[in-house]
N, C-alpha and C. Protein backbone atom coordinates (compact mmCIF):
# COMPACT_ATOMS: atom_id res chain seq x y z
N UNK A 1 108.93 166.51 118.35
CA UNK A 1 109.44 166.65 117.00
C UNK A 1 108.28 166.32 116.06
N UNK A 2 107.99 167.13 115.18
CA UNK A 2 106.75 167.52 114.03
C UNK A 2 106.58 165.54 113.16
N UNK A 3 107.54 165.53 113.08
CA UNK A 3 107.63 164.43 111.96
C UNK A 3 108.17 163.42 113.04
N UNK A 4 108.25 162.92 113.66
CA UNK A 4 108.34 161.50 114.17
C UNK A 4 106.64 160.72 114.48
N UNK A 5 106.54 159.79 114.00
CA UNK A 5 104.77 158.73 114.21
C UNK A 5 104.69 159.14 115.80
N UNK A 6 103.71 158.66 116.33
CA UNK A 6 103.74 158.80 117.82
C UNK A 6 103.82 157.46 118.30
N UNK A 7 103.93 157.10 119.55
CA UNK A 7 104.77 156.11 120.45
C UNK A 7 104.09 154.85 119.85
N UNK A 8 102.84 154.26 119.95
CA UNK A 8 102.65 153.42 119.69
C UNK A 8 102.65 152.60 117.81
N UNK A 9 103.00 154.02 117.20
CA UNK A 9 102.96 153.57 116.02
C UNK A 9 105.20 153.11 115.96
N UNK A 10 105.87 153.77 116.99
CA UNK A 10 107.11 153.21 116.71
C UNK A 10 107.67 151.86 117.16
N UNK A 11 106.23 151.76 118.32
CA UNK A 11 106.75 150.15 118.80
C UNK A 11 105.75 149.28 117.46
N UNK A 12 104.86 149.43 117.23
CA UNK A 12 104.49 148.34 115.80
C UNK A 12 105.76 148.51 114.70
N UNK A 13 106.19 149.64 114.47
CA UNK A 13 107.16 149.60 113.53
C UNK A 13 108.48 148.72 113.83
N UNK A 14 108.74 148.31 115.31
CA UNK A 14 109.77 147.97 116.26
C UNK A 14 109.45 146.48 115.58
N UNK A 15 108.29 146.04 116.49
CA UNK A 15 107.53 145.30 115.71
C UNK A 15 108.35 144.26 114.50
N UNK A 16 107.35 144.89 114.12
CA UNK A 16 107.48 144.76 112.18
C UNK A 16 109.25 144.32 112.01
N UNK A 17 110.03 145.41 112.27
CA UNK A 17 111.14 145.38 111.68
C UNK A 17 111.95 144.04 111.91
N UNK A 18 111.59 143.99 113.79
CA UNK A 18 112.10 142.63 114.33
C UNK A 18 111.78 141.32 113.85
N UNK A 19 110.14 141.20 113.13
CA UNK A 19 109.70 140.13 112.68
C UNK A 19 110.08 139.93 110.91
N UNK A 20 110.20 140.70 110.15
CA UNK A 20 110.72 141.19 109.12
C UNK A 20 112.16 140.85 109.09
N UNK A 21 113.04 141.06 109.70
CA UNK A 21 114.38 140.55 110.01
C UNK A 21 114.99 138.70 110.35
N UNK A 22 113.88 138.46 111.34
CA UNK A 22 113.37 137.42 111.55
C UNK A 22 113.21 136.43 110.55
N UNK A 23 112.15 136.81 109.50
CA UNK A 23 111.82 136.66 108.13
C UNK A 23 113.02 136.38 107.53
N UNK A 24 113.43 137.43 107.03
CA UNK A 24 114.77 136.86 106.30
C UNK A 24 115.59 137.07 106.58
N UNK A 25 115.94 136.12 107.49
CA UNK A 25 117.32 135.44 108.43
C UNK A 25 116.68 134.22 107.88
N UNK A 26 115.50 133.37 108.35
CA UNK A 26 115.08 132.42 107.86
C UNK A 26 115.02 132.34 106.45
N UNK A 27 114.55 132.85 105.66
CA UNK A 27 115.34 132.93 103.94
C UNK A 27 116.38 133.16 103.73
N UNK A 28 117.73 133.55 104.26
CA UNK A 28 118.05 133.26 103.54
C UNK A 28 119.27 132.04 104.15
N UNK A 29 118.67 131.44 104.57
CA UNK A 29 119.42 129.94 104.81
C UNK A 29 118.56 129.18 104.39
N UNK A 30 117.84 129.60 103.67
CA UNK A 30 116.84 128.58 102.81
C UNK A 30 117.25 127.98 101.57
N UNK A 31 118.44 128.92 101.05
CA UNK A 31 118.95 128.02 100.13
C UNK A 31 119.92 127.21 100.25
N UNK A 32 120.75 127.49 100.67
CA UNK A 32 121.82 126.56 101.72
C UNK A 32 121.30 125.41 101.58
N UNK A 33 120.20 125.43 102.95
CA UNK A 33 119.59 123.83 103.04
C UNK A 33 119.45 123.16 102.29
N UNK A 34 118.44 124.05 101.28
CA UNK A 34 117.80 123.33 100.33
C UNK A 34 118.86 122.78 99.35
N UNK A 35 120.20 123.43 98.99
CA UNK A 35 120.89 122.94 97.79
C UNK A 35 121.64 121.42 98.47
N UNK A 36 122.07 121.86 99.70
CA UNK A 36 122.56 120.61 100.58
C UNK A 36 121.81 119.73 101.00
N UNK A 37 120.63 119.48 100.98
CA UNK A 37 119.59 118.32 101.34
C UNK A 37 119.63 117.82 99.38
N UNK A 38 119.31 118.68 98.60
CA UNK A 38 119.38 118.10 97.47
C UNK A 38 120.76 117.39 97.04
N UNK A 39 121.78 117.96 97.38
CA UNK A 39 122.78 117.38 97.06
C UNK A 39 123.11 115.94 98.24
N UNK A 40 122.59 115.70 98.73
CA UNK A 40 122.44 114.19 99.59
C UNK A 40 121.61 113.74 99.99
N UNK A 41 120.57 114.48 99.06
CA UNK A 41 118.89 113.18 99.31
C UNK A 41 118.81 112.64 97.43
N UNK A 42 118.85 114.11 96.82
CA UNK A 42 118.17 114.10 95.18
C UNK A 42 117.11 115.15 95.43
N UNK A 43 117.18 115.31 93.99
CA UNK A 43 116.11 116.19 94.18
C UNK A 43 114.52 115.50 93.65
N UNK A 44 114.19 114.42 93.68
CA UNK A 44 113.31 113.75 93.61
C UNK A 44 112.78 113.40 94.98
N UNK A 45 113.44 113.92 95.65
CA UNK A 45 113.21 113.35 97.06
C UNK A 45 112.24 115.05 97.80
N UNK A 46 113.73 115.63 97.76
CA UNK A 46 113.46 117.27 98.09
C UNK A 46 112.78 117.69 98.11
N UNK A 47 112.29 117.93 96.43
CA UNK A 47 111.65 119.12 95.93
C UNK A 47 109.92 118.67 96.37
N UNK A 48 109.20 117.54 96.30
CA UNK A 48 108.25 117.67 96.64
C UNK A 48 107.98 117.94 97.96
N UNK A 49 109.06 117.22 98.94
CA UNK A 49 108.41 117.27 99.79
C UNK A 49 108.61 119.31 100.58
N UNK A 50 109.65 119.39 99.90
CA UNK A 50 110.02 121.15 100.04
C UNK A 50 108.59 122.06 99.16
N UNK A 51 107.74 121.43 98.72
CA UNK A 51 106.75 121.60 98.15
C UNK A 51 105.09 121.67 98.94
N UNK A 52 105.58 120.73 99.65
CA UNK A 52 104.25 120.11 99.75
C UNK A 52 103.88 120.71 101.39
N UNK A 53 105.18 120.83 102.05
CA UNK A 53 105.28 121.11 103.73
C UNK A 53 105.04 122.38 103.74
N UNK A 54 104.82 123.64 103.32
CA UNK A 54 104.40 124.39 103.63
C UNK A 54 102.38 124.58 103.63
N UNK A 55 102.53 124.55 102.85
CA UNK A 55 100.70 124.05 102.31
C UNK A 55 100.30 123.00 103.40
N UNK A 56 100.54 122.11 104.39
CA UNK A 56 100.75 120.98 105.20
C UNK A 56 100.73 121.74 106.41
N UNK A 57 101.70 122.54 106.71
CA UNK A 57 101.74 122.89 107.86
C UNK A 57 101.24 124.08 107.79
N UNK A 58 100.17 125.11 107.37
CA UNK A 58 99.78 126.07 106.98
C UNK A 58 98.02 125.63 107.29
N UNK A 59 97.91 124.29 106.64
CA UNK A 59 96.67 123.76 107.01
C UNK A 59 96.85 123.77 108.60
N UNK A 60 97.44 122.81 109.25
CA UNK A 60 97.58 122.24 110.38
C UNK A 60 97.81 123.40 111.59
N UNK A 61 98.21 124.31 111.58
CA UNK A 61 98.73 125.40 112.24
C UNK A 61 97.32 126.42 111.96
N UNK A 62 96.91 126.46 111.56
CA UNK A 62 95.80 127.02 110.96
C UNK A 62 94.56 126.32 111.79
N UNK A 63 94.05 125.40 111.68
CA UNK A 63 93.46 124.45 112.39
C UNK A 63 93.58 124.50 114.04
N UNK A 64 95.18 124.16 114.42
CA UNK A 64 95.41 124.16 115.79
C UNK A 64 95.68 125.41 116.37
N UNK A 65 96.72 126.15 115.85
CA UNK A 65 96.24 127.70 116.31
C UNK A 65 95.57 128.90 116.13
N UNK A 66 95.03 128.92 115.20
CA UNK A 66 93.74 129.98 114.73
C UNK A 66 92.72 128.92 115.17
N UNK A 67 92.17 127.82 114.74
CA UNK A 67 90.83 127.63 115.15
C UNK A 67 90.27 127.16 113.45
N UNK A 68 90.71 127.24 112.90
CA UNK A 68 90.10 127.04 111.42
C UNK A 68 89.65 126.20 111.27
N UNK A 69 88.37 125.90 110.73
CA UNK A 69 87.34 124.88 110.58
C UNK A 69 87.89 124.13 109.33
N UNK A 70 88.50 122.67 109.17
CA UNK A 70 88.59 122.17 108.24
C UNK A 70 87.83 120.81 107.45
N UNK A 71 87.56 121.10 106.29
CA UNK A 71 86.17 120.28 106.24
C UNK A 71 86.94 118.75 106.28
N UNK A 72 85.91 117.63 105.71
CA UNK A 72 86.69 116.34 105.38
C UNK A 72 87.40 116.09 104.61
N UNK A 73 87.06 117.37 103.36
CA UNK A 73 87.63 117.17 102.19
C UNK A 73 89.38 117.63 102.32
N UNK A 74 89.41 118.73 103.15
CA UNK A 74 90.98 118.93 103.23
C UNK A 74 91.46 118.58 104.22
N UNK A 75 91.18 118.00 105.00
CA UNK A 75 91.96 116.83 105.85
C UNK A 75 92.01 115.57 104.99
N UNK A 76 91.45 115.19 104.00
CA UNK A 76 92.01 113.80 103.09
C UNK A 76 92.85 114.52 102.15
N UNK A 77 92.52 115.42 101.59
CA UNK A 77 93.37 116.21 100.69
C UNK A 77 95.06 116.24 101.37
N UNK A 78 94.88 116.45 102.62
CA UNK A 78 96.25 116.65 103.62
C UNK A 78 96.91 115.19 103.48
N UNK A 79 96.01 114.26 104.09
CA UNK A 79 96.29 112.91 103.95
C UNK A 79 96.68 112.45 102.92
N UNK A 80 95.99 112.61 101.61
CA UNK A 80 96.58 112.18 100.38
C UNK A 80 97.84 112.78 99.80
N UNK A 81 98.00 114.19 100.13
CA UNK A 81 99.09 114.47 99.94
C UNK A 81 100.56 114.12 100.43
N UNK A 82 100.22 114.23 102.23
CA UNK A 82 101.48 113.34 103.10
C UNK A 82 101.48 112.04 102.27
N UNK A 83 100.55 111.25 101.85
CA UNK A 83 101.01 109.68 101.38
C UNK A 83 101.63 109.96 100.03
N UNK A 84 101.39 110.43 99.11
CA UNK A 84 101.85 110.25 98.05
C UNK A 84 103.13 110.72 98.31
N UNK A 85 103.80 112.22 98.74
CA UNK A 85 105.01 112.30 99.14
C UNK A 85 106.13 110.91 100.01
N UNK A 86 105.08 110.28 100.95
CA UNK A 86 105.72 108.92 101.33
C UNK A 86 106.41 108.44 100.37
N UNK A 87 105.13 107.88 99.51
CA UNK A 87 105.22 106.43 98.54
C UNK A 87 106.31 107.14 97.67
N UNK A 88 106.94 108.77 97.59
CA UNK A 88 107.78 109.22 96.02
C UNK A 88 109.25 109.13 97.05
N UNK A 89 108.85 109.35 98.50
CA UNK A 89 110.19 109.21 99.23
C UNK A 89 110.38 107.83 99.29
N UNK A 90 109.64 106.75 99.68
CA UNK A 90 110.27 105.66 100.10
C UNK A 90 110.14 104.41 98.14
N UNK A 91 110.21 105.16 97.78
CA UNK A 91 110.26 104.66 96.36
C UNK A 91 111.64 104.93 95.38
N UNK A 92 112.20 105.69 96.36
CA UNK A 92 114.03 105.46 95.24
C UNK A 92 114.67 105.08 96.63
């Protein structure tokens, strides 16, 4: 058939669609959580740290499974960030 991709371009598309789906299945119970963790933590509590954990684990995952060279400066940067989120969680 003239117009269908050929085989290997329908399994990347297979692919894609499965991880894409994947994707948002995980969004959209993202708000859920998020309104229900706020509604029995605060959102002083939440929002940074719903802030701060992606950038956190983006470094770290990055690092341990790609290989990414991270200097000193953003591994204290990491560090300073996990602490200050501490000190705003264990502070109310």
């Amino acid at each position: 058939i003239p117009f269908l991709p050929p085989l290997k371009q329908l399994i990347r598309m297979r692919r894609e669609l499965v991880g894409g789906a994947i994707i948002g299945l995980a969004n959209s119970l993202n708000l859920p959580l998020m309104l229900g963790a706020i509604h029995h933590l605060g959102e002083e509590i939440v929002l940074p740290v719903a802030v701060v954990t992606p950038m956190v684990l983006v470094m770290i995952l990055g690092h341990f499974v790609y290989g990414e060279r991270l200097t000193r400066t953003t591994w204290a940067g990491c560090i300073l960030v996990a602490g200050a989120v501490g000190l705003l969680v264990s502070g109310t």
